[in-house]
N, C-alpha and C. Protein backbone atom coordinates (compact mmCIF):
# COMPACT_ATOMS: atom_id res chain seq x y z
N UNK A 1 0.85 -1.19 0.00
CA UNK A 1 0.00 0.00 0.00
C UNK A 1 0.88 1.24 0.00
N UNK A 2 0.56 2.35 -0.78
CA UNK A 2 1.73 3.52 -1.09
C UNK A 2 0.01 4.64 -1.02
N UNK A 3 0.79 5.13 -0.18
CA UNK A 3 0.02 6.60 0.68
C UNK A 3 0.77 7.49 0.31
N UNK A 4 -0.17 8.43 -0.49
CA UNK A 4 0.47 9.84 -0.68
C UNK A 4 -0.55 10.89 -0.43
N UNK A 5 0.20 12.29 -0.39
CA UNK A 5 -0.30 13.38 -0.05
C UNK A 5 -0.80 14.23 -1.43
N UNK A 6 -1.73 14.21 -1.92
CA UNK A 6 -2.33 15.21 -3.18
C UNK A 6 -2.28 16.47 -2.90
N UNK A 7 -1.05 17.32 -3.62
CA UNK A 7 -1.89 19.07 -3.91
C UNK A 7 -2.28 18.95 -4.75
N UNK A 8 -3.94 20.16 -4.86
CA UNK A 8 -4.23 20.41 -6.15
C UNK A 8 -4.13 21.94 -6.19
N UNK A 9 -4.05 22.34 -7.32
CA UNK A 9 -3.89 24.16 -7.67
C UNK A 9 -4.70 24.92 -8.57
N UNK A 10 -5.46 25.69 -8.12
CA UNK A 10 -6.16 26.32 -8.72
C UNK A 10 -7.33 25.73 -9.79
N UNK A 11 -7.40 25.91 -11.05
CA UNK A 11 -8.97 24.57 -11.36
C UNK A 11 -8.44 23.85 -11.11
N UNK A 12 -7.66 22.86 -10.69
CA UNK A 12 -7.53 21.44 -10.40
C UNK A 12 -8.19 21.18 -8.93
N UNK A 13 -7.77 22.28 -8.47
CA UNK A 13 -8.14 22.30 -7.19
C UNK A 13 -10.16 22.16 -7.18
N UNK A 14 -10.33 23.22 -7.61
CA UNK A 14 -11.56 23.81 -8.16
C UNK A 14 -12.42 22.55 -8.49
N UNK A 15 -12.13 21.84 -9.46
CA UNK A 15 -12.83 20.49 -9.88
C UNK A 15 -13.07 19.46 -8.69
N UNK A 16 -12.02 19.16 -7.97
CA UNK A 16 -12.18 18.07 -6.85
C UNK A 16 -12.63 18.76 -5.45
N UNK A 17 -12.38 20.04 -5.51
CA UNK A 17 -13.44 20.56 -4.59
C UNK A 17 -12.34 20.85 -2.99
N UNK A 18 -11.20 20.38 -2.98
CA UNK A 18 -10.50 20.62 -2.18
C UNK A 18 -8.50 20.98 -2.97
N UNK A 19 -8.08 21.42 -2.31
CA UNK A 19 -6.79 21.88 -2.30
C UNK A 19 -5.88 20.29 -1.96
N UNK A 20 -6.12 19.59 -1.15
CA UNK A 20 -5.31 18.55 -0.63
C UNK A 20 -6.29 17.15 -0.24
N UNK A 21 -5.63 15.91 -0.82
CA UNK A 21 -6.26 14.52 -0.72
C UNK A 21 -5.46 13.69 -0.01
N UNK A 22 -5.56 12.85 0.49
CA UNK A 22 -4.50 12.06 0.96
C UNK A 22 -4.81 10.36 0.61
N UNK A 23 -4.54 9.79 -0.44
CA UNK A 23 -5.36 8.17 -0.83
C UNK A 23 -3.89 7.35 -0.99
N UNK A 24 -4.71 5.86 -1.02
CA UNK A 24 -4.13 4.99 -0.47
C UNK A 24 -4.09 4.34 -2.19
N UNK A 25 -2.86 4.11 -2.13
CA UNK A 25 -2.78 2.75 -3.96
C UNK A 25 -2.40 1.49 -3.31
N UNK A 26 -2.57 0.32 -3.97
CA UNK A 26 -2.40 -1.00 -4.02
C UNK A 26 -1.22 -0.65 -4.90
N UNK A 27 -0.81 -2.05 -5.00
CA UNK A 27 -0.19 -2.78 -6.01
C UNK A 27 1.37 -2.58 -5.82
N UNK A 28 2.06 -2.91 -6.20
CA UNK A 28 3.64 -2.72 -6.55
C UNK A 28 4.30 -1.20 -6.54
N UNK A 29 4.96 -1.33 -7.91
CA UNK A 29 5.42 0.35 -8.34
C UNK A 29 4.20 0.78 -8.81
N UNK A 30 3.97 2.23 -7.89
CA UNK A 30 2.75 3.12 -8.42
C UNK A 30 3.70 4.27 -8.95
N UNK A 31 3.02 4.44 -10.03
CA UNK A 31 3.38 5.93 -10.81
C UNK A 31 2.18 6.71 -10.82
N UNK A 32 2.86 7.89 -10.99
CA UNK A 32 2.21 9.32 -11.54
C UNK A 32 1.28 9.12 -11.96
N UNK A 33 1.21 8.29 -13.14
CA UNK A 33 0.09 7.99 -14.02
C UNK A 33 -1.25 7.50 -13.02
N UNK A 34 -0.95 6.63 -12.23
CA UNK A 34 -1.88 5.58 -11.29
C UNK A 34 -2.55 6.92 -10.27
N UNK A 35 -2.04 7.73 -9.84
CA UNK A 35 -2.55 8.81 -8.96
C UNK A 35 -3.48 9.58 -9.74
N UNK A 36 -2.96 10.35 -10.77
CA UNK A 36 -4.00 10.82 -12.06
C UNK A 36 -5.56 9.80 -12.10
N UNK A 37 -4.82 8.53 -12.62
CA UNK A 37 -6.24 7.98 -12.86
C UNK A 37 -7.28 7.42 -11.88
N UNK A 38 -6.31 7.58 -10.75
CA UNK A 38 -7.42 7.34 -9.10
C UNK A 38 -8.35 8.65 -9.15
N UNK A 39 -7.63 10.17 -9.08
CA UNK A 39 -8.28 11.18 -9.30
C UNK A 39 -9.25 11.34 -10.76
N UNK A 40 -8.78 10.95 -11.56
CA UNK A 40 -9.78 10.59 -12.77
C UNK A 40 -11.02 10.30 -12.42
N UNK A 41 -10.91 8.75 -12.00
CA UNK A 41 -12.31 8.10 -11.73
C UNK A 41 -12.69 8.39 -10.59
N UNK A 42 -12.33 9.50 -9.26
CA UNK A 42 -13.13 9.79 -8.23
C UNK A 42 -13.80 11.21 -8.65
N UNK A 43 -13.15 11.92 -9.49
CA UNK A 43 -14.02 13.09 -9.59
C UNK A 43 -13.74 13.69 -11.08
N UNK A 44 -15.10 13.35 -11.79
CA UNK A 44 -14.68 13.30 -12.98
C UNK A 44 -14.85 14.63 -13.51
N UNK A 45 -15.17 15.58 -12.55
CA UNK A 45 -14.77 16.90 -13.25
C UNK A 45 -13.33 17.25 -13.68
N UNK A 46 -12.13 16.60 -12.86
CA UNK A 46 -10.76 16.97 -13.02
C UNK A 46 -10.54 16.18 -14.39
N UNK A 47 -11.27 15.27 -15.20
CA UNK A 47 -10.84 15.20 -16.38
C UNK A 47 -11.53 15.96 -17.47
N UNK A 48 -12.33 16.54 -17.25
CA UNK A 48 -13.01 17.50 -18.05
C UNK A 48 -11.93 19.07 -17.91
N UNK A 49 -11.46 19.34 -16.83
CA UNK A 49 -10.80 20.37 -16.67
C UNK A 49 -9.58 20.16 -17.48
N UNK A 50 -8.74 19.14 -17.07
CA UNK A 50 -7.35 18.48 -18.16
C UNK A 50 -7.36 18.39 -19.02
N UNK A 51 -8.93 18.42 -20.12
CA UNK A 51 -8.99 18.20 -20.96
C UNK A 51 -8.16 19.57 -21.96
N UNK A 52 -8.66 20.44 -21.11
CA UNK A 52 -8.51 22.18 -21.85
C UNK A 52 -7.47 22.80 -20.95
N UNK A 53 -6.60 21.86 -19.95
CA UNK A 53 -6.24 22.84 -19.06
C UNK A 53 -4.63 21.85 -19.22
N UNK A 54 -3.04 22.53 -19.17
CA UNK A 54 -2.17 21.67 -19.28
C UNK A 54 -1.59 21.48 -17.92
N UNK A 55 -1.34 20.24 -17.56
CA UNK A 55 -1.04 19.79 -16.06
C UNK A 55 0.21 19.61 -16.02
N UNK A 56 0.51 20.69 -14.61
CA UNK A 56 2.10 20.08 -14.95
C UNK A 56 2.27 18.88 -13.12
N UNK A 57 2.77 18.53 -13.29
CA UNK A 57 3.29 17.46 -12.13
C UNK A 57 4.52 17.35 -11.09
N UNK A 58 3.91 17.88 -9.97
CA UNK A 58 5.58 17.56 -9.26
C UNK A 58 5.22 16.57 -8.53
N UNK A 59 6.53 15.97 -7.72
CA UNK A 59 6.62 15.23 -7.00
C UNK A 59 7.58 15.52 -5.77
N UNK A 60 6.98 15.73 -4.21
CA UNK A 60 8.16 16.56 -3.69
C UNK A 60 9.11 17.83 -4.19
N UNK A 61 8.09 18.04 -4.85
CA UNK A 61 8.82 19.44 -5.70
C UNK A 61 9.43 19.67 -7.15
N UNK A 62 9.66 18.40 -7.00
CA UNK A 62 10.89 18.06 -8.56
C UNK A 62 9.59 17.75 -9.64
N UNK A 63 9.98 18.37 -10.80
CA UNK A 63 8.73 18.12 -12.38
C UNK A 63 9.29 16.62 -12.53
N UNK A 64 7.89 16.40 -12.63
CA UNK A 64 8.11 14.46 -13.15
C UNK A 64 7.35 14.07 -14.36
N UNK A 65 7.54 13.29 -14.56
CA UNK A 65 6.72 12.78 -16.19
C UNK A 65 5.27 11.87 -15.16
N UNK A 66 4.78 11.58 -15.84
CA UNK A 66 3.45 10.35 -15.58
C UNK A 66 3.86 8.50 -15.50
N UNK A 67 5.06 8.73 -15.97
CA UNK A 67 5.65 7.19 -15.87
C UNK A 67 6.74 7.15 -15.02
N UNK A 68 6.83 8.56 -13.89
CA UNK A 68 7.82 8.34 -13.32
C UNK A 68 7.13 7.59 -11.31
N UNK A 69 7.73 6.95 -11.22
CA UNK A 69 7.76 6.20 -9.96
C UNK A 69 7.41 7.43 -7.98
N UNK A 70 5.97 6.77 -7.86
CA UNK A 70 5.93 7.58 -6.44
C UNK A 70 6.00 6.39 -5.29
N UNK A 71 6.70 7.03 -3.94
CA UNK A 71 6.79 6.09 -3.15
C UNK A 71 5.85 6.59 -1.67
N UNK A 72 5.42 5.92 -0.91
CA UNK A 72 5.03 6.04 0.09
C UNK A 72 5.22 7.08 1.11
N UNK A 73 4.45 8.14 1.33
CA UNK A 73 4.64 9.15 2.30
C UNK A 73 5.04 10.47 0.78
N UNK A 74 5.00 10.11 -0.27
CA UNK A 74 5.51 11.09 -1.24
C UNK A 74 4.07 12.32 -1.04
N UNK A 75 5.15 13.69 -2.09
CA UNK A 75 3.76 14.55 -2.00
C UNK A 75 3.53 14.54 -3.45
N UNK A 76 2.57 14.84 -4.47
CA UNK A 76 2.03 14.65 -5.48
C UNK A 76 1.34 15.54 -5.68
N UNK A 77 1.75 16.80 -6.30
CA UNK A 77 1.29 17.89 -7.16
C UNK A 77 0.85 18.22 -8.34
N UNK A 78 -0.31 18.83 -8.33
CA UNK A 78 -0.54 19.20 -9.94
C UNK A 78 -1.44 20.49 -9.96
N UNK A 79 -0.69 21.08 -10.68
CA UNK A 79 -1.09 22.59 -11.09
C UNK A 79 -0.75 23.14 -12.53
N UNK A 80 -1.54 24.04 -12.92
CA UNK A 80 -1.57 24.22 -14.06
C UNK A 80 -0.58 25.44 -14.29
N UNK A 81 0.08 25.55 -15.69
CA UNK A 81 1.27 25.86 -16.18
C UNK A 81 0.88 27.62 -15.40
N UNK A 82 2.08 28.26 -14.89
CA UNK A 82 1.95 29.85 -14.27
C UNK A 82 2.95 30.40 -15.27
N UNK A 83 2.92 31.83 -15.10
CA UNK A 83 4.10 32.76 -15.97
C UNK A 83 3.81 34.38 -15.12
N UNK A 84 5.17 34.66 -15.24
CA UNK A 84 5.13 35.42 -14.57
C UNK A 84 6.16 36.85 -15.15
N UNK A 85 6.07 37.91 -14.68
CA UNK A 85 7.25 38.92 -15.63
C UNK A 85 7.48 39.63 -14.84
């Protein structure tokens, strides 16, 4: 079982209705991808938002791809692209 901590940011946030999740995965190596699609199928507004909206992903801070590897107690971010001048 691999427990992680969800931020969400701004519409991401917006769609699932809270800022922070905390869920539990089965199985072996969980990736990026596997957290996405837990949030997928619990609140399916956040895939209607992704659809039009580009997600970027950290993990503990660091940008990760969707096939990259989360471990237990990790934090798991996603917010949409900022710019600033």
């Amino acid at each position: 079982m691999v427990k992680v901590k969800v931020k969400l940011f701004a519409v991401f946030a917006d769609a699932v209705g809270t800022k922070e999740l905390v869920i539990d995965l089965s199985g072996g190596k969980v990736k990026v991808k596997d957290v996405l699609e837990y949030i997928r199928s619990k609140y399916p507004k956040f895939r209607e938002v992704e659809e039009s909206v580009p997600i970027l992903m950290l993990v503990n801070g660091i940008n990760v791809l969707p096939s990259d590897e989360v471990k237990d107690g990790d934090e798991v971010s996603f917010l949409p692209p900022v710019s600033g001048g």
